[in-house]
Protein backbone atom coordinates (compact mmCIF):
# COMPACT_ATOMS: atom_id res chain seq x y z
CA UNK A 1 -125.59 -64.32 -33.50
CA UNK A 2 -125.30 -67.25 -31.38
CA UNK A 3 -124.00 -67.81 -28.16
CA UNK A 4 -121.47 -69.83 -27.03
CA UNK A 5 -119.94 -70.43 -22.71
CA UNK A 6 -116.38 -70.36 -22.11
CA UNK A 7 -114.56 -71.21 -18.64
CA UNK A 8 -111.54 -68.63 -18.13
CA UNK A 9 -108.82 -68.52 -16.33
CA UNK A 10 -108.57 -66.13 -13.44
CA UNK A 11 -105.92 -64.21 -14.86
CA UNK A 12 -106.89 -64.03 -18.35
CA UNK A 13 -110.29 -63.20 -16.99
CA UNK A 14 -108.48 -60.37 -15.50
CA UNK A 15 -106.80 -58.81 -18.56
CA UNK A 16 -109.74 -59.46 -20.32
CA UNK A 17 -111.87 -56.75 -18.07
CA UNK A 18 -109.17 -54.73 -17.72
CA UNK A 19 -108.86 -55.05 -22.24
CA UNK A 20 -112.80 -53.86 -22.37
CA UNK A 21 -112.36 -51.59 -19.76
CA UNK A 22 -109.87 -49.75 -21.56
CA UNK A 23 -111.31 -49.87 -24.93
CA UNK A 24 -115.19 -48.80 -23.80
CA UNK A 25 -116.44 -52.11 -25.26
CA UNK A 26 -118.02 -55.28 -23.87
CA UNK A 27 -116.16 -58.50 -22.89
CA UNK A 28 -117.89 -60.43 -25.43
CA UNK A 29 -116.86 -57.67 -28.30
CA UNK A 30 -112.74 -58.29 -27.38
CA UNK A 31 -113.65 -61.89 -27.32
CA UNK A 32 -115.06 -61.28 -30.88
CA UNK A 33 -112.12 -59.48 -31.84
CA UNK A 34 -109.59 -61.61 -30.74
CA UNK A 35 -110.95 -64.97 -32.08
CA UNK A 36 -111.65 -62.90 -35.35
CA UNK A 37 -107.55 -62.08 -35.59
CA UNK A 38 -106.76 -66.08 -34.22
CA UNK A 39 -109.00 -67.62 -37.22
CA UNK A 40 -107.43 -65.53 -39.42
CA UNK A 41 -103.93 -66.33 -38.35
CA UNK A 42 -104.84 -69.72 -38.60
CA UNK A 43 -106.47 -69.34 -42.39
CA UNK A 44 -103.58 -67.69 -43.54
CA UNK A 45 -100.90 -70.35 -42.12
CA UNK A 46 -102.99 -73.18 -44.06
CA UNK A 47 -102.76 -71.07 -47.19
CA UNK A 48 -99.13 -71.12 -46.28
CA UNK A 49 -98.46 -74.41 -45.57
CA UNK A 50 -100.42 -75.49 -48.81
CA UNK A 51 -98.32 -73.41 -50.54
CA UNK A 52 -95.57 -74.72 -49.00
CA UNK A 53 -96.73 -78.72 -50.23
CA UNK A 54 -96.92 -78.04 -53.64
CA UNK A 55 -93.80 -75.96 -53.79
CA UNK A 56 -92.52 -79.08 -52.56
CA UNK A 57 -94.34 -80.91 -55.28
CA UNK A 58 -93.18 -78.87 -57.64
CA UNK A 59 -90.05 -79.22 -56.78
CA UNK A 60 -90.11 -83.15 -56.64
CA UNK A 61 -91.34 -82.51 -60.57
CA UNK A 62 -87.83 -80.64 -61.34
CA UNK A 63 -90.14 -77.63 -61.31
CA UNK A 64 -86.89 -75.11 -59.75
CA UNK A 65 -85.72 -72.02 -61.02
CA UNK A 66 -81.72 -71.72 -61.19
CA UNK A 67 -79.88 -69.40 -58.89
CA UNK A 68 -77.90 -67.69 -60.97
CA UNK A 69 -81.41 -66.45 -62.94
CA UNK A 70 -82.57 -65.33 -59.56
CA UNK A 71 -79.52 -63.08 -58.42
CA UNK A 72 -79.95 -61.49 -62.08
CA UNK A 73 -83.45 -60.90 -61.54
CA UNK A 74 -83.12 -59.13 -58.81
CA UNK A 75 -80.01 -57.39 -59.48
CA UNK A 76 -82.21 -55.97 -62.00
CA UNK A 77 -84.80 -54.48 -59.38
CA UNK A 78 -85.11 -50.82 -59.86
CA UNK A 79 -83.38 -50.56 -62.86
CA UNK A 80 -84.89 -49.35 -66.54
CA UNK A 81 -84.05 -53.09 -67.94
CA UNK A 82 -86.18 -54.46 -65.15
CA UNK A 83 -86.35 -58.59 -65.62
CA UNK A 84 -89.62 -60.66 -65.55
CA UNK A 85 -89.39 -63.05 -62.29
CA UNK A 86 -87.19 -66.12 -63.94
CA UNK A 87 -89.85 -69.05 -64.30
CA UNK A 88 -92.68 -67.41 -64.55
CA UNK A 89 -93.30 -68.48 -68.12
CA UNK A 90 -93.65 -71.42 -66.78
């Protein structure tokens, strides 16, 4: 495990003791936590956003799905005669 020196503000300073106070745990462990959740927020937004690009790209292509095919799809939600998602023999 390595180490690494961060300069806090007072006040978040302040939560943060009063965070690891009321959780039994060390400073350094919330700090661990809570840059654990942020780079996983931040994975999961690129995954989203490169999503998002080739959707775009796909959609550039002529790659879309008509709307009509998607209101029937998921009218049919729940039903016996449940539809496969319209495209996805695509």
């Amino acid at each position: 495990m390595s180490v690494t020196t961060v300069r806090l503000q007072a006040e978040v300073e302040q939560h943060l003791e009063a965070i690891a106070s009321r959780l039994h745990r060390s400073k350094g462990w919330v700090i661990n936590q809570a840059l654990s959740e942020y780079i996983e927020k931040q994975r999961l937004e690129q995954a989203r956003w490169q999503q998002t690009l080739e959707a775009m790209e796909s959609a550039a292509q002529g790659k879309v799905v008509d709307a009509g095919e998607v209101h029937d799809w998921l009218a049919s939600w729940g039903t016996e005669d449940e539809q496969d998602a319209p495209g996805s023999g695509q």
